[in-house]
N, C-alpha and C. Protein backbone atom coordinates (compact mmCIF):
# COMPACT_ATOMS: atom_id res chain seq x y z
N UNK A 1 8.91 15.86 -22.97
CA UNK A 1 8.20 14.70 -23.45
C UNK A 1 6.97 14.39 -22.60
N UNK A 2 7.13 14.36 -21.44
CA UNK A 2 5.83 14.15 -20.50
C UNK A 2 5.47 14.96 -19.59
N UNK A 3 4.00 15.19 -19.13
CA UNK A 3 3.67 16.37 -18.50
C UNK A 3 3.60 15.62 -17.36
N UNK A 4 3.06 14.18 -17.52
CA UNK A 4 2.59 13.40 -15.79
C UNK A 4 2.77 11.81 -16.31
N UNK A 5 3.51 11.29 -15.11
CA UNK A 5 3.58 10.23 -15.47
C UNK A 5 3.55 9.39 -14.15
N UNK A 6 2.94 8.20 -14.13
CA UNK A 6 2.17 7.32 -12.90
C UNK A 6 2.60 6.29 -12.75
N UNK A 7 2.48 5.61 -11.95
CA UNK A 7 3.08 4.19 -11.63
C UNK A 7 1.37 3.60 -10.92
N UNK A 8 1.07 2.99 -11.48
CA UNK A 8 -0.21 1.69 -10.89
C UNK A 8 0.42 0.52 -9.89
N UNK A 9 0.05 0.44 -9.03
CA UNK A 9 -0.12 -1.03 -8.52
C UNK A 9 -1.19 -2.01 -9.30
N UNK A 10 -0.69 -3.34 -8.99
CA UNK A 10 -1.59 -4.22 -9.73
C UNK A 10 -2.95 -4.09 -9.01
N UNK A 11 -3.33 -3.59 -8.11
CA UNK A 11 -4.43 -3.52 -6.68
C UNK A 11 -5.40 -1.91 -7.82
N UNK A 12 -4.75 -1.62 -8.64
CA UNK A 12 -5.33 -0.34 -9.67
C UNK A 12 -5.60 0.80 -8.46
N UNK A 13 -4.10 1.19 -7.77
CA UNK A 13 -3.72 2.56 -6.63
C UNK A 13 -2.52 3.25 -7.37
N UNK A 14 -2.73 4.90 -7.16
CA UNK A 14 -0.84 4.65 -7.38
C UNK A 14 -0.20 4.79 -6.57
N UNK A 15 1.17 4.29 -7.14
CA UNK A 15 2.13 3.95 -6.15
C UNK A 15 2.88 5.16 -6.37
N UNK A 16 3.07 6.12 -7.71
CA UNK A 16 3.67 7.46 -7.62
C UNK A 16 2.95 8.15 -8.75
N UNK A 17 2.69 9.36 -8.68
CA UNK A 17 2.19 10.29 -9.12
C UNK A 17 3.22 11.62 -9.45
N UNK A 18 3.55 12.31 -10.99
CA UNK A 18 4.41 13.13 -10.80
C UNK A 18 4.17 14.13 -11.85
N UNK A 19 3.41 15.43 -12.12
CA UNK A 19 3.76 15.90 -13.17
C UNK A 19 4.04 17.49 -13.11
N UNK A 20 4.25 17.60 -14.12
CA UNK A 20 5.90 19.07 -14.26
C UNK A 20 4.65 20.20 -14.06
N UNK A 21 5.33 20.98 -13.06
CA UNK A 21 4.83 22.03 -12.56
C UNK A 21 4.05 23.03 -13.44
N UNK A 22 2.35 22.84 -13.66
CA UNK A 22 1.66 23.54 -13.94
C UNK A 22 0.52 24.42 -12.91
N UNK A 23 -0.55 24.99 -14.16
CA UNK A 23 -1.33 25.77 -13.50
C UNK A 23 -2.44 24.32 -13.90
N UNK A 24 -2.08 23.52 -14.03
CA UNK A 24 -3.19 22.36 -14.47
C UNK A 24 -2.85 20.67 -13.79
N UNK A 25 -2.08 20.95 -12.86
CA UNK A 25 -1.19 19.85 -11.88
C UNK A 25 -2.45 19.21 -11.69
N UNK A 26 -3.24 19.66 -10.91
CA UNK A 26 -4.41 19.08 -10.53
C UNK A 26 -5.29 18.73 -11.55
N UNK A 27 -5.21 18.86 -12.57
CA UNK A 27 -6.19 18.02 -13.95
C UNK A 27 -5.43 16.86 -13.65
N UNK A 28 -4.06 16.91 -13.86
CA UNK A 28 -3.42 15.72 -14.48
C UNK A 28 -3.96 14.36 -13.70
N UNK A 29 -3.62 14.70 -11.89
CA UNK A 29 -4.02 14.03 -10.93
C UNK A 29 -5.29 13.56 -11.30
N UNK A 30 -6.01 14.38 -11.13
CA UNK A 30 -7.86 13.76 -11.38
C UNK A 30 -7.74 13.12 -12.82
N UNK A 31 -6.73 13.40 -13.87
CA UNK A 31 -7.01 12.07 -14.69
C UNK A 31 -6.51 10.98 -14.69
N UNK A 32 -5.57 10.95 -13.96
CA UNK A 32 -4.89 9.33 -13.80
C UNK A 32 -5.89 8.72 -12.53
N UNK A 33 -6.37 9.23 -11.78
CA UNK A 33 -7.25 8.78 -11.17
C UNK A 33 -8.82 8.84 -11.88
N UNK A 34 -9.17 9.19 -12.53
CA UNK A 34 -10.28 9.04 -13.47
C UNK A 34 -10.37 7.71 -14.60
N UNK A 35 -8.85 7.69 -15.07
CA UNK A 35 -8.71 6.09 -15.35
C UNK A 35 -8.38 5.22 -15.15
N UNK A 36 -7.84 5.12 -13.95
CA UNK A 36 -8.22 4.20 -12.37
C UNK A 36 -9.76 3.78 -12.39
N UNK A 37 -10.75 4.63 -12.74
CA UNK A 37 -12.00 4.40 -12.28
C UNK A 37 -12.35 3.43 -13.95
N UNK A 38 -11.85 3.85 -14.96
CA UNK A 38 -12.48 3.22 -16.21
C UNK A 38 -11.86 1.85 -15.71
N UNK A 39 -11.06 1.55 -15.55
CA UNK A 39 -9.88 0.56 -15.78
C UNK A 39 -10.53 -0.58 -14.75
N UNK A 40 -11.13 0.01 -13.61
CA UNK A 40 -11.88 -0.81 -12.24
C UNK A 40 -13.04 -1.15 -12.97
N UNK A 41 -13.44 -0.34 -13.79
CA UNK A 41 -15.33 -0.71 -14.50
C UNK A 41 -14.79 -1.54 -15.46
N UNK A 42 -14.29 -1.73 -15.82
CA UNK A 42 -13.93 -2.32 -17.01
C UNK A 42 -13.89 -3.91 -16.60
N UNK A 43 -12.48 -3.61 -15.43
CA UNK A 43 -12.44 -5.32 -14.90
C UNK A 43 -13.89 -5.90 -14.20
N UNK A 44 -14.49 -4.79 -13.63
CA UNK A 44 -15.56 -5.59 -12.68
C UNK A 44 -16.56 -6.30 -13.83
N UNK A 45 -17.23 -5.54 -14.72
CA UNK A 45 -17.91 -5.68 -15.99
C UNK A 45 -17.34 -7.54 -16.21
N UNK A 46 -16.16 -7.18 -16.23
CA UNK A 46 -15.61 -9.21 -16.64
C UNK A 46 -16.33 -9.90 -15.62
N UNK A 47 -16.34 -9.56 -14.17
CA UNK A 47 -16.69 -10.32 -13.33
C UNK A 47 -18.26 -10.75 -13.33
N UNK A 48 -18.84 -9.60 -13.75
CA UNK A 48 -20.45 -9.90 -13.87
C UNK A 48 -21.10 -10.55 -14.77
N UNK A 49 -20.31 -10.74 -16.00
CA UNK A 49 -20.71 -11.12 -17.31
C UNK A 49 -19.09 -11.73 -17.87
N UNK A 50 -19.76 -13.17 -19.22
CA UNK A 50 -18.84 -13.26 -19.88
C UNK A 50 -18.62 -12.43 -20.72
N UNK A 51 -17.79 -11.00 -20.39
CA UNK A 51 -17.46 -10.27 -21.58
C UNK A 51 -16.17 -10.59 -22.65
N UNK A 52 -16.79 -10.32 -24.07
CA UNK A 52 -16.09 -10.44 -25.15
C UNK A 52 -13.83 -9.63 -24.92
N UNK A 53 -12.92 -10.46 -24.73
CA UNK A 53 -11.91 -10.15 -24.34
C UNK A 53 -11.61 -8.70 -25.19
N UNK A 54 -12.51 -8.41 -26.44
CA UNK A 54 -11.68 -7.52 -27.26
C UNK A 54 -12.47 -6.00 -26.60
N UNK A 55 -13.21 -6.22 -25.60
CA UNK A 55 -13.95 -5.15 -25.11
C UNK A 55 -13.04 -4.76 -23.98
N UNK A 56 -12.48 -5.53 -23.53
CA UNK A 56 -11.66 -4.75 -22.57
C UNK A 56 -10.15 -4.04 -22.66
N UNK A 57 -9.91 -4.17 -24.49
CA UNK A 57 -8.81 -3.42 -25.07
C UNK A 57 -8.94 -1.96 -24.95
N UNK A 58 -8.39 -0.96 -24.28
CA UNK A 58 -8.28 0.51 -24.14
C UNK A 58 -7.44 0.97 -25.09
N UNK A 59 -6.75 0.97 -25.81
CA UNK A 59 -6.61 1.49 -27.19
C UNK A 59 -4.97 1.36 -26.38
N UNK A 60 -4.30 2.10 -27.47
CA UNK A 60 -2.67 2.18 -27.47
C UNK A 60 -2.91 3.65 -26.73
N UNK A 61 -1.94 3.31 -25.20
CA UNK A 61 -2.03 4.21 -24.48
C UNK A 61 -1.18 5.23 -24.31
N UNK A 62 -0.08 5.10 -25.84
CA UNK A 62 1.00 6.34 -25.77
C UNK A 62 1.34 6.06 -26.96
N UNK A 63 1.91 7.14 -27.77
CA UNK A 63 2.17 7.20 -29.26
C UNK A 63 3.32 6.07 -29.13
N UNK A 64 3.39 5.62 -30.37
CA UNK A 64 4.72 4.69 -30.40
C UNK A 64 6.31 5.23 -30.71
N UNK A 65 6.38 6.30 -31.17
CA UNK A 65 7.06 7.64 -31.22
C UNK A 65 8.32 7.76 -29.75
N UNK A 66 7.29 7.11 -28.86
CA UNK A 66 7.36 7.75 -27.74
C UNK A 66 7.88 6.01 -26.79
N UNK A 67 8.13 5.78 -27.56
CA UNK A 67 8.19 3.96 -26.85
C UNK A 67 9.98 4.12 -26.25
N UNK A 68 10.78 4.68 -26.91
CA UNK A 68 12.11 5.06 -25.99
C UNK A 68 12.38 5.73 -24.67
N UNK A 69 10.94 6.57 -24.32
CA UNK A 69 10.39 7.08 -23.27
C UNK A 69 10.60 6.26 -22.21
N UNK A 70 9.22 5.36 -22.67
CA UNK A 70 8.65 4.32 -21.69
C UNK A 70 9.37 2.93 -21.40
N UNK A 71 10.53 3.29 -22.69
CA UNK A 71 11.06 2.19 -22.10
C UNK A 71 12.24 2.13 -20.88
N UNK A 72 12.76 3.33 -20.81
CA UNK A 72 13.63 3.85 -19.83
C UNK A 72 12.83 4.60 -18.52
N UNK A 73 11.80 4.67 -18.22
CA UNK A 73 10.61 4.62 -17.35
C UNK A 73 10.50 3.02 -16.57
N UNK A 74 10.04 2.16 -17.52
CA UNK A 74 10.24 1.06 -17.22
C UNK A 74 11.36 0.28 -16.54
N UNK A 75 12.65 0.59 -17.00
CA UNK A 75 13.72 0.14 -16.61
C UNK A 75 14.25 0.40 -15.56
N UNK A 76 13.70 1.94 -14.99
CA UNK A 76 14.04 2.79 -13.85
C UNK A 76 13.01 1.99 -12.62
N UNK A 77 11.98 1.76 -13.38
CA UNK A 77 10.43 1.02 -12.21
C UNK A 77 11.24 -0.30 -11.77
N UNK A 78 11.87 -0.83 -13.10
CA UNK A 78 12.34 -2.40 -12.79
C UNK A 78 13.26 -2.71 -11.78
N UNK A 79 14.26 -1.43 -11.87
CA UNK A 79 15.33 -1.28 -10.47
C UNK A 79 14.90 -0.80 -9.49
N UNK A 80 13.31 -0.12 -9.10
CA UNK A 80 13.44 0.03 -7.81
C UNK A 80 12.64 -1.45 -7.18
N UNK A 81 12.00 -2.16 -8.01
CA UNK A 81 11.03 -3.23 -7.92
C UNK A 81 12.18 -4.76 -7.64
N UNK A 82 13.63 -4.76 -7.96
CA UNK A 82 14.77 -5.36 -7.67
C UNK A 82 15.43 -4.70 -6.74
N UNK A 83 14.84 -3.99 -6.34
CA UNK A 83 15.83 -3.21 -4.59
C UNK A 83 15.28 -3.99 -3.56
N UNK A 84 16.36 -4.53 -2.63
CA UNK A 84 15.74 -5.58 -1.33
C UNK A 84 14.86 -4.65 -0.53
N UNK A 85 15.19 -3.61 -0.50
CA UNK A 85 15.08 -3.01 0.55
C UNK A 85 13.58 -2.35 0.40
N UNK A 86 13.04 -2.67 -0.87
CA UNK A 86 11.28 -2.17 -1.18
C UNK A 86 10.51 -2.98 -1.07
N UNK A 87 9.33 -2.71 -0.55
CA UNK A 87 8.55 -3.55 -0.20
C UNK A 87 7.23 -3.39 -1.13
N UNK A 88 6.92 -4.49 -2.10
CA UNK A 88 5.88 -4.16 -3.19
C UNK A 88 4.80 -3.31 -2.55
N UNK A 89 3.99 -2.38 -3.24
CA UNK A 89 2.80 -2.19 -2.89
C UNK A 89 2.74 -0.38 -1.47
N UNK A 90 4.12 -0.66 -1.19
CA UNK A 90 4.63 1.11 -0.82
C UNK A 90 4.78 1.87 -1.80
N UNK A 91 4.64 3.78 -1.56
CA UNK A 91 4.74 4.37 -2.06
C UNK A 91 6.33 4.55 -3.12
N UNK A 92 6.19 4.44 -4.19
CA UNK A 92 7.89 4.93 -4.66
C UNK A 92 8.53 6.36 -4.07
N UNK A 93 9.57 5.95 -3.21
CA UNK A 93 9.94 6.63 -2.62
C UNK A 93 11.67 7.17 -3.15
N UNK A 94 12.17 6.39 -4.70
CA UNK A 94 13.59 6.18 -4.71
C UNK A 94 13.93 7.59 -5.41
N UNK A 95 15.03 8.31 -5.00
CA UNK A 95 16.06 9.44 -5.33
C UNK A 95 15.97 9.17 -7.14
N UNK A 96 16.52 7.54 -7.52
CA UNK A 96 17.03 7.45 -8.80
C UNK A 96 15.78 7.45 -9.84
N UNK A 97 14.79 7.13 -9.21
CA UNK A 97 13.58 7.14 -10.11
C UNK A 97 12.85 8.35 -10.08
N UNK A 98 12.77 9.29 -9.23
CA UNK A 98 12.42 10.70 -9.02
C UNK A 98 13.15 11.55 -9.92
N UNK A 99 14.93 11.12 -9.74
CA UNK A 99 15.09 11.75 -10.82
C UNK A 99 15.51 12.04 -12.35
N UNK A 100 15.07 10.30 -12.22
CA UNK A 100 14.65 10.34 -13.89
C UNK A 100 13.25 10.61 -14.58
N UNK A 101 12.26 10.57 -13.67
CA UNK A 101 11.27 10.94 -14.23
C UNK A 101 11.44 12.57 -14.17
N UNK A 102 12.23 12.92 -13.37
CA UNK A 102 12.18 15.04 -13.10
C UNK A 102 13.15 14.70 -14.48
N UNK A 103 14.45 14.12 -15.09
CA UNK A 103 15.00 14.54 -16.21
C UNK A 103 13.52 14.56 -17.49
N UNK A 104 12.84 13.80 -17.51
CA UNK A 104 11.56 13.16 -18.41
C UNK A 104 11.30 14.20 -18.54
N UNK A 105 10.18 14.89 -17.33
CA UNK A 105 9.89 16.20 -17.31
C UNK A 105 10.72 17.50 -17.93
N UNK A 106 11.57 17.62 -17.66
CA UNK A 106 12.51 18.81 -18.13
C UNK A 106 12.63 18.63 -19.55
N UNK A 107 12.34 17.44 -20.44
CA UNK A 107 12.42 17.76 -21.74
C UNK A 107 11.26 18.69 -22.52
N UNK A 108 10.24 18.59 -21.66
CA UNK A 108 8.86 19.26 -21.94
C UNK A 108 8.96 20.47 -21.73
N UNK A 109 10.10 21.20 -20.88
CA UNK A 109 9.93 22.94 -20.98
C UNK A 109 10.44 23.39 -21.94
């Protein structure tokens, strides 16, 4: 189902980066960090000008097909983000979320 999948801080860094072992690993990287960079132009643009709210809509950012995905992605983010022991804004570092996003991955070979 997924080749790379990211975790953002609200600060627009990531906090994890992960995708299934290609000869194109390094595209994936330079694009989640490439829309890091739209996503920063986008907000600053608000700051300089009253821009129109419907300009800063980026379209639907994953098929809807695919929303059982993200929603167990989500749920996995939500338990490490309810662990005492994490401190917002560190790298994701958790076993259980590594390896549900590595199960994610393995549906794609």
């Amino acid at each position: 189902m997924a080749v790379c999948v990211a975790v953002i801080a609200k600060e627009n860094y990531p906090l994890y980066i992960r995708s299934a072992p290609t000869e194109n690993e390094l595209k994936f990287h330079y694009m989640v960090h490439t829309s890091l960079d739209v996503v920063d132009e986008k907000i600053s643009a608000m700051g300089k000008a009253l821009v129109d709210q419907r300009e800063l809509y980026l379209g639907l950012l994953y098929p809807t097909e695919d929303y059982k995905m993200f929603r167990k992605l989500h749920n996995s983010y939500t338990d490490v983000m309810c662990n005492p022991f994490y401190n917002p804004g560190d790298r994701i570092q958790s076993r259980a979320f590594d390896s549900m996003v590595t199960s994610m991955m393995i549906q794609v070979c």
